[in-house]
C-alpha atoms as a PDB file:
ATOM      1  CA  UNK A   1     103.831 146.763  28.853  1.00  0.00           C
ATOM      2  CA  UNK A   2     105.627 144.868  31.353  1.00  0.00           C
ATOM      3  CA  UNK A   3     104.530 144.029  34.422  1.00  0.00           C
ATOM      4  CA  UNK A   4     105.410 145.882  37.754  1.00  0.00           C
ATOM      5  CA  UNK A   5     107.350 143.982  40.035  1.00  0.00           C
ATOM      6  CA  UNK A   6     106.470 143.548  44.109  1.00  0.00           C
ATOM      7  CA  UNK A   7     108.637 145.140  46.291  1.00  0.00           C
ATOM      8  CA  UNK A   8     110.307 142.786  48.539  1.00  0.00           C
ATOM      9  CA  UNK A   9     109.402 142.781  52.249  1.00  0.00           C
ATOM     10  CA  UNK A  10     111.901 140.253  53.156  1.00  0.00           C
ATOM     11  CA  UNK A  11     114.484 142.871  53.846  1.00  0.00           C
ATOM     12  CA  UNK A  12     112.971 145.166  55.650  1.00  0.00           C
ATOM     13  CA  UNK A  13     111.845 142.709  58.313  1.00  0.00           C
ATOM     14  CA  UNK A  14     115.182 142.752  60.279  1.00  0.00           C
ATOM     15  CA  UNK A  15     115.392 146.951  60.132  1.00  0.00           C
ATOM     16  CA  UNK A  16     111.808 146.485  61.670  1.00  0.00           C
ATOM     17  CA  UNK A  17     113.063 144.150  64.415  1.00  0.00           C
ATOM     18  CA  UNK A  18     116.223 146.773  65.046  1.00  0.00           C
ATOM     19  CA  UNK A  19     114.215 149.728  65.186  1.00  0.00           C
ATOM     20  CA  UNK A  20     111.729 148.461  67.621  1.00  0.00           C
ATOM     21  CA  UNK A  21     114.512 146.938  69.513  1.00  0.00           C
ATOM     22  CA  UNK A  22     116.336 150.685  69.613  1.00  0.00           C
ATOM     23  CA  UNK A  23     113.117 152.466  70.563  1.00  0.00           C
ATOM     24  CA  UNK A  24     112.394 149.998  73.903  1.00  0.00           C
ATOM     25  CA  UNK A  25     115.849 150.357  74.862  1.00  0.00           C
ATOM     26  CA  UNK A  26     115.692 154.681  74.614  1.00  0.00           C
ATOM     27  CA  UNK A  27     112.383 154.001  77.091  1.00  0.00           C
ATOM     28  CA  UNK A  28     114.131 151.955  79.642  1.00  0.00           C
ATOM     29  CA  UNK A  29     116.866 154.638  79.811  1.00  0.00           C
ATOM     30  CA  UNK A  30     115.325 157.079  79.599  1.00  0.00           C
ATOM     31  CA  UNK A  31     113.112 155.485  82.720  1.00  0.00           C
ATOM     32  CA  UNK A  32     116.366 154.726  84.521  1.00  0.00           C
ATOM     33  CA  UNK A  33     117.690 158.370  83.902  1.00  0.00           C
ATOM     34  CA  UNK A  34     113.969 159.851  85.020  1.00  0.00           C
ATOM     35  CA  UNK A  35     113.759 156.994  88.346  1.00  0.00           C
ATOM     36  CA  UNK A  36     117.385 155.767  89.248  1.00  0.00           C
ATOM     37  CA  UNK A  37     116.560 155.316  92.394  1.00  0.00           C
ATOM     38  CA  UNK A  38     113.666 152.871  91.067  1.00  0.00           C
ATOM     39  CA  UNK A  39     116.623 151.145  88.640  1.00  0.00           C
ATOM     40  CA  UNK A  40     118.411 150.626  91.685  1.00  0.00           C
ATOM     41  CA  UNK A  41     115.945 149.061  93.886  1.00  0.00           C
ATOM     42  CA  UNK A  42     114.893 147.020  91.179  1.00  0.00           C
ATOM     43  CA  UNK A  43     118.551 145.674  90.602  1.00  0.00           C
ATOM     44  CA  UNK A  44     119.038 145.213  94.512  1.00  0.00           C
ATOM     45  CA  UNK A  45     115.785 143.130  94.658  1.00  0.00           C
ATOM     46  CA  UNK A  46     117.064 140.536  91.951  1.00  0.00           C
ATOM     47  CA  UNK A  47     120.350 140.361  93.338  1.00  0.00           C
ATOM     48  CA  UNK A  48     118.933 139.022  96.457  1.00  0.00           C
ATOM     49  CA  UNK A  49     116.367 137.019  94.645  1.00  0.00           C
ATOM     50  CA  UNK A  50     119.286 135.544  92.761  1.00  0.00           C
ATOM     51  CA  UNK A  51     121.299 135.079  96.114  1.00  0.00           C
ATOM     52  CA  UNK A  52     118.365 133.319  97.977  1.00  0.00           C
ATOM     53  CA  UNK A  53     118.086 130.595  94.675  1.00  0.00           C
ATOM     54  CA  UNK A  54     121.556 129.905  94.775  1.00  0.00           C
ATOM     55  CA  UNK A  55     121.523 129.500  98.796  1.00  0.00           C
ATOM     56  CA  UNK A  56     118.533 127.128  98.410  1.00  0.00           C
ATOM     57  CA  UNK A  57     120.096 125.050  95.923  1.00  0.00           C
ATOM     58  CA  UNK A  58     123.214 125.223  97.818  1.00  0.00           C
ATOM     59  CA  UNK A  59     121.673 124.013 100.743  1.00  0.00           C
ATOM     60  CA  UNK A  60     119.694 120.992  98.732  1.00  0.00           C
ATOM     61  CA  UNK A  61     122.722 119.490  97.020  1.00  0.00           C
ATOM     62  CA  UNK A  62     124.577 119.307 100.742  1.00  0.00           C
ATOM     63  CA  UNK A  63     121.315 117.951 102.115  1.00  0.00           C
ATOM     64  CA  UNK A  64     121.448 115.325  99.428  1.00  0.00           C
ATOM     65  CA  UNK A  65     125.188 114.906  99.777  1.00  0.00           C
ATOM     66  CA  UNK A  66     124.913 114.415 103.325  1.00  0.00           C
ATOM     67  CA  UNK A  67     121.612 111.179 102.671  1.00  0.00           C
ATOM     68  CA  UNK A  68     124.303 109.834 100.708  1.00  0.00           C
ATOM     69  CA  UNK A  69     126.931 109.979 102.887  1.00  0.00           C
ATOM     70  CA  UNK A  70     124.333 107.918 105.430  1.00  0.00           C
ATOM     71  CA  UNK A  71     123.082 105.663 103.201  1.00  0.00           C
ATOM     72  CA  UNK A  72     126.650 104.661 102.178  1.00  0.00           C
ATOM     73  CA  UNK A  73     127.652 103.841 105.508  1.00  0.00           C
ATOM     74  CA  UNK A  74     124.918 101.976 106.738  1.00  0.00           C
ATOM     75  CA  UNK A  75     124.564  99.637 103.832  1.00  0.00           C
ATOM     76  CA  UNK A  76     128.115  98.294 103.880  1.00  0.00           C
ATOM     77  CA  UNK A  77     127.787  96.134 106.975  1.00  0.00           C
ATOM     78  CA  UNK A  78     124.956  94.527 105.881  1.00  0.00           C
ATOM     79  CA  UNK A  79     126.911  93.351 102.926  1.00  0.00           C
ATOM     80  CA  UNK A  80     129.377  91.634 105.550  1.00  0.00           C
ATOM     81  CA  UNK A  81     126.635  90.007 107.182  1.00  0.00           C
ATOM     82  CA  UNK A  82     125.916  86.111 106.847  1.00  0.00           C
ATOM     83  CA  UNK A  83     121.814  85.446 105.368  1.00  0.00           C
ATOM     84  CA  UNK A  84     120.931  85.018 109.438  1.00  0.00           C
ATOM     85  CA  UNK A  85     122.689  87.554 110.135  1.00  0.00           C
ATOM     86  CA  UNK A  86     121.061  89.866 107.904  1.00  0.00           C
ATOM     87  CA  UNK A  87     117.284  88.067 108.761  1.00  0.00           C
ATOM     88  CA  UNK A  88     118.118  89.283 112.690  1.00  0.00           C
ATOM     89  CA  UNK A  89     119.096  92.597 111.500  1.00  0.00           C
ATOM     90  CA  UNK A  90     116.279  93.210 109.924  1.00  0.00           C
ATOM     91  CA  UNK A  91     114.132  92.557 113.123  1.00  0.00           C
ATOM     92  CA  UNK A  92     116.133  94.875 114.640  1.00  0.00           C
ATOM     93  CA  UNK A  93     115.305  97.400 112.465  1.00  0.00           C
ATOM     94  CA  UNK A  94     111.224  96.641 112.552  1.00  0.00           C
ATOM     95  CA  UNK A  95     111.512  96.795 116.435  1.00  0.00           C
ATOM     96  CA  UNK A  96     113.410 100.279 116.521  1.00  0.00           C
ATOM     97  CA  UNK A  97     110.773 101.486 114.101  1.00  0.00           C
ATOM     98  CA  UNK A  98     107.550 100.861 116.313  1.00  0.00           C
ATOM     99  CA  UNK A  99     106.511  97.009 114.993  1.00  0.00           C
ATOM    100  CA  UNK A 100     105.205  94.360 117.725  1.00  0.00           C
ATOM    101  CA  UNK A 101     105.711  90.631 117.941  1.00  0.00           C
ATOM    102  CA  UNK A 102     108.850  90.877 115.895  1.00  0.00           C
ATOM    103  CA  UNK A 103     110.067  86.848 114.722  1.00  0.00           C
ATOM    104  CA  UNK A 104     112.670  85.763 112.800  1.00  0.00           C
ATOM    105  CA  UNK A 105     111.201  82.278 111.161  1.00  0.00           C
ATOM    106  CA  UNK A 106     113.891  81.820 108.558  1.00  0.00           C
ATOM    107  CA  UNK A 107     115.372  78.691 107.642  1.00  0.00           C
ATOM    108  CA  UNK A 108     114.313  75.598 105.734  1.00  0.00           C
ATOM    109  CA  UNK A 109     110.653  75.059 104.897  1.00  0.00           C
ATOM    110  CA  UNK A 110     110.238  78.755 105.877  1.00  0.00           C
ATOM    111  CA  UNK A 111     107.809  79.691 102.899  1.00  0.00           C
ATOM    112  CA  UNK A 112     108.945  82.438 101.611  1.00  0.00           C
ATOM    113  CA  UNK A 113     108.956  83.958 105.064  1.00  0.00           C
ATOM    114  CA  UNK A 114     111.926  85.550 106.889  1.00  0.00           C
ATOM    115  CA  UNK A 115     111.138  88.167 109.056  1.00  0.00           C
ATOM    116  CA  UNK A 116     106.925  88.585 110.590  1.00  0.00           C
ATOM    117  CA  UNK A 117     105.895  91.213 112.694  1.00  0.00           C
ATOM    118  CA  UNK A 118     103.012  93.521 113.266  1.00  0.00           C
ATOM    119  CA  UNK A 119     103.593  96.930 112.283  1.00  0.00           C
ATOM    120  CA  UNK A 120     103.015 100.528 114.196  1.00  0.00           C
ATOM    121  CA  UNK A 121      99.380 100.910 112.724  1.00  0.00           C
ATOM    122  CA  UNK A 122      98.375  97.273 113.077  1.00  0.00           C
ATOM    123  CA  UNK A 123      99.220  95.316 110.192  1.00  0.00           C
ATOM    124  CA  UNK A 124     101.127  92.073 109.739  1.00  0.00           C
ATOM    125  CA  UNK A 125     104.191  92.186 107.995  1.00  0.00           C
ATOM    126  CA  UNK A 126     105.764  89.266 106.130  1.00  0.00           C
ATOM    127  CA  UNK A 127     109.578  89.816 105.181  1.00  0.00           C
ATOM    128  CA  UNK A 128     111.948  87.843 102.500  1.00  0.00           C
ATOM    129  CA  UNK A 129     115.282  88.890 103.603  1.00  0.00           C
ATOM    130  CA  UNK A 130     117.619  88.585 100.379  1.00  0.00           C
ATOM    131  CA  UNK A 131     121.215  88.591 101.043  1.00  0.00           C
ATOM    132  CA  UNK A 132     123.061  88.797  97.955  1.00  0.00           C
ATOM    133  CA  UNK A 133     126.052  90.078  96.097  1.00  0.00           C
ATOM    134  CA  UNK A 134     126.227  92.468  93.968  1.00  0.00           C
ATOM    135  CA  UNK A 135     125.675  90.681  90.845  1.00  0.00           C
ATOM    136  CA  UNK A 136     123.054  88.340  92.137  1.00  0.00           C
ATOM    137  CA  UNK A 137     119.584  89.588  91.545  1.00  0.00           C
ATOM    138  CA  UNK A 138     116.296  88.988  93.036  1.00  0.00           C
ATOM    139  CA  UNK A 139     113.885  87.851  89.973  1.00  0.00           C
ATOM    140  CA  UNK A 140     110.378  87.626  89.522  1.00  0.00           C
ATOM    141  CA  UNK A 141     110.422  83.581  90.501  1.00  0.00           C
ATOM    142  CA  UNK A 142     110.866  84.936  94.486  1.00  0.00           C
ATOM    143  CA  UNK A 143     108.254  87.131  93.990  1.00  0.00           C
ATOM    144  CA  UNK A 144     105.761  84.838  93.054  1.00  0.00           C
ATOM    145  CA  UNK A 145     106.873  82.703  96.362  1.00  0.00           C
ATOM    146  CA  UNK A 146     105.861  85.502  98.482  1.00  0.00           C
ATOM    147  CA  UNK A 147     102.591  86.746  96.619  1.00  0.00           C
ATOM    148  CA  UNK A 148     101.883  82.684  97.279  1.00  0.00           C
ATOM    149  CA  UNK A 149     102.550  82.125 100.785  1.00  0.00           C
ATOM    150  CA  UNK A 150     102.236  85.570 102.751  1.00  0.00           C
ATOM    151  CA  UNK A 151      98.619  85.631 102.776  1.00  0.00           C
ATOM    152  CA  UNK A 152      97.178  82.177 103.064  1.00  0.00           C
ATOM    153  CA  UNK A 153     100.159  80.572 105.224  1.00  0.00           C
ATOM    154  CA  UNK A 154     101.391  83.400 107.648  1.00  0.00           C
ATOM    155  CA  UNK A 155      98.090  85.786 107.308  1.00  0.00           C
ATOM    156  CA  UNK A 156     100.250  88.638 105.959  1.00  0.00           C
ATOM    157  CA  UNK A 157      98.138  91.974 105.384  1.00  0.00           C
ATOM    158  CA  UNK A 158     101.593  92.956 103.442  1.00  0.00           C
ATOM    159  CA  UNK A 159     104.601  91.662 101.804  1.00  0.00           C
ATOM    160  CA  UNK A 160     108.011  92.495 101.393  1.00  0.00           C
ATOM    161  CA  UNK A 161     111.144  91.905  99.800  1.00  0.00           C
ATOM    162  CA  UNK A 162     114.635  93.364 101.051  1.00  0.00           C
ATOM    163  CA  UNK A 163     117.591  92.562  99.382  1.00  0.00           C
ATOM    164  CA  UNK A 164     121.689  93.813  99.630  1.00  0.00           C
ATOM    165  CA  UNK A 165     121.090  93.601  96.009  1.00  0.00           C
ATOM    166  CA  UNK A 166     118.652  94.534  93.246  1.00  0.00           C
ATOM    167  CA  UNK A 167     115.659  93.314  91.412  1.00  0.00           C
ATOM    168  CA  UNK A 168     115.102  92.374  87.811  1.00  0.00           C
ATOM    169  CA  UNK A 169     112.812  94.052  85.918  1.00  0.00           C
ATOM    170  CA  UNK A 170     110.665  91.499  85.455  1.00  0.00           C
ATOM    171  CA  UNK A 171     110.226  91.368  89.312  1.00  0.00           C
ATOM    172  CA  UNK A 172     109.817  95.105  89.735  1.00  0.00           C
ATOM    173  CA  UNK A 173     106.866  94.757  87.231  1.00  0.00           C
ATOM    174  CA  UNK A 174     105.344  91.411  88.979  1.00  0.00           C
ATOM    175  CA  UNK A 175     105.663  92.913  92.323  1.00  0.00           C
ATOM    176  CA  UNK A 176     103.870  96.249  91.110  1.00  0.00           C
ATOM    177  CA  UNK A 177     101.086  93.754  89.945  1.00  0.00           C
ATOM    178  CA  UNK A 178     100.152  92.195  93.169  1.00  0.00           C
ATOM    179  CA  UNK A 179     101.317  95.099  95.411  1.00  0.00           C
ATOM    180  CA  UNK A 180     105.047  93.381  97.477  1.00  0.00           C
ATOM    181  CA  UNK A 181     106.873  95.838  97.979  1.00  0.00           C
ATOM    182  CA  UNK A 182     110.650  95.874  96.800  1.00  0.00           C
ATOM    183  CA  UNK A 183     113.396  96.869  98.913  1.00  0.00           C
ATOM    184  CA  UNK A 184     116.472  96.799  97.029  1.00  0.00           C
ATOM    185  CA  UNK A 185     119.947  98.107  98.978  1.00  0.00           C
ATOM    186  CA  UNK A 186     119.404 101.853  98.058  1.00  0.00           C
ATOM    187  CA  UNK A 187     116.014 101.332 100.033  1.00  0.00           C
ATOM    188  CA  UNK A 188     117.679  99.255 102.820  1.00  0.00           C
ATOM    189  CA  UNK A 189     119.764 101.979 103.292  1.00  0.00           C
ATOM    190  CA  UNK A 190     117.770 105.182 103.187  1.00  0.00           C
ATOM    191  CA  UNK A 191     115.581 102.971 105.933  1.00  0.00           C
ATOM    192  CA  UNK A 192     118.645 101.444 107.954  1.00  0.00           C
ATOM    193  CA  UNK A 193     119.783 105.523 108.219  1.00  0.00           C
ATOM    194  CA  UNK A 194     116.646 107.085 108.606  1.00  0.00           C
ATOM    195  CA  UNK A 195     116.647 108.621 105.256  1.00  0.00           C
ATOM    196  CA  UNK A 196     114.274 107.094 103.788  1.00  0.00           C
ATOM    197  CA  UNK A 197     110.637 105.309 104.638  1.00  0.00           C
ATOM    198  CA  UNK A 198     110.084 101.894 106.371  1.00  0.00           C
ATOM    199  CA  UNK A 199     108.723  98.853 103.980  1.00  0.00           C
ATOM    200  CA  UNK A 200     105.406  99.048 105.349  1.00  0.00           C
ATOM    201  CA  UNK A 201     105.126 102.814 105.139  1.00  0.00           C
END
């Protein structure tokens, strides 16, 4: 006698998925015909849920436009400027910012120094200014300057580096190591505008 064969299942998994599909969809309209008003409070309240995302994201990508806007036009002067230039300007922007005993000591045999000052909560400040094109960047050699000088030979509590430019990686990862910060000209820019945080913040 031969064996029975199985009945396959595999087809009747999709009419399963259908019908249970068709029966939630008669119960919701057969709620919406019992409630409308219900249906159309519901539909009212994700409209305006829908409206406020879209308002809020609105608003975010004109914030955001705006920052750039700022940033834009604040950085391109200090492209123009000479390396004093750009030294004095950024004293100017520690002494609108709340920082005391503001110097520029740039120049030769400067050690690594630019810019010292003595920031809102207390601390002493030690800046490299970096004025450089575009395709010059600051590498992890000029960090190592600062990490040896700002301490020992102008009592720094902190270090920076601010540069038109950019860093190398290898300097972004040597400065994360011995904790200078690293200003390149985005950062200049959200600071010289407002937009963004001071070095020693």
């Amino acid at each position: 006698m031969a064996p029975r064969r199985r009945r396959s299942t595999t087809s009747s998994g999709p009419l399963l998925a259908i019908a249970v599909v068709l029966i939630v969809l008669v119960g919701i309209f057969r709620a919406i015909a019992a409630h409308p008003v219900v249906f159309v409070l519901l539909l009212l309240a994700a409209g305006a849920i829908l409206v406020a995302v879209m308002v809020r994201r609105t608003k975010r990508h004109q914030a955001q436009q705006q920052i750039r806007a700022a940033r834009s036009f604040e950085i391109a002067p200090y492209h123009r400027m000479s390396a004093l230039e750009f030294e004095h300007a950024l004293a100017f922007l520690c002494q609108r910012d709340g920082c005391r005993d503001v110097q520029v000591v740039g120049g030769a045999g400067d050690l690594a120094a630019d810019v010292i000052a003595t920031t809102p909560d207390g601390r002493r400040i030690v800046i490299q200014a970096k004025r450089y094109g575009p395709t010059t960047t600051v590498g992890s050699g000029d960090v190592q300057k600062v990490n040896g000088t700002y301490r020992d030979f102008h009592g720094g509590h902190l270090a920076a580096i601010v540069t038109t430019s950019r860093f190398t990686k290898p300097a972004l990862t040597a400065a994360d190591k011995v904790g200078i910060r690293c200003y390149d000209q985005h950062d200049l820019a959200g600071w010289a505008s407002r937009t963004g945080p001071a070095p020693w913040h």
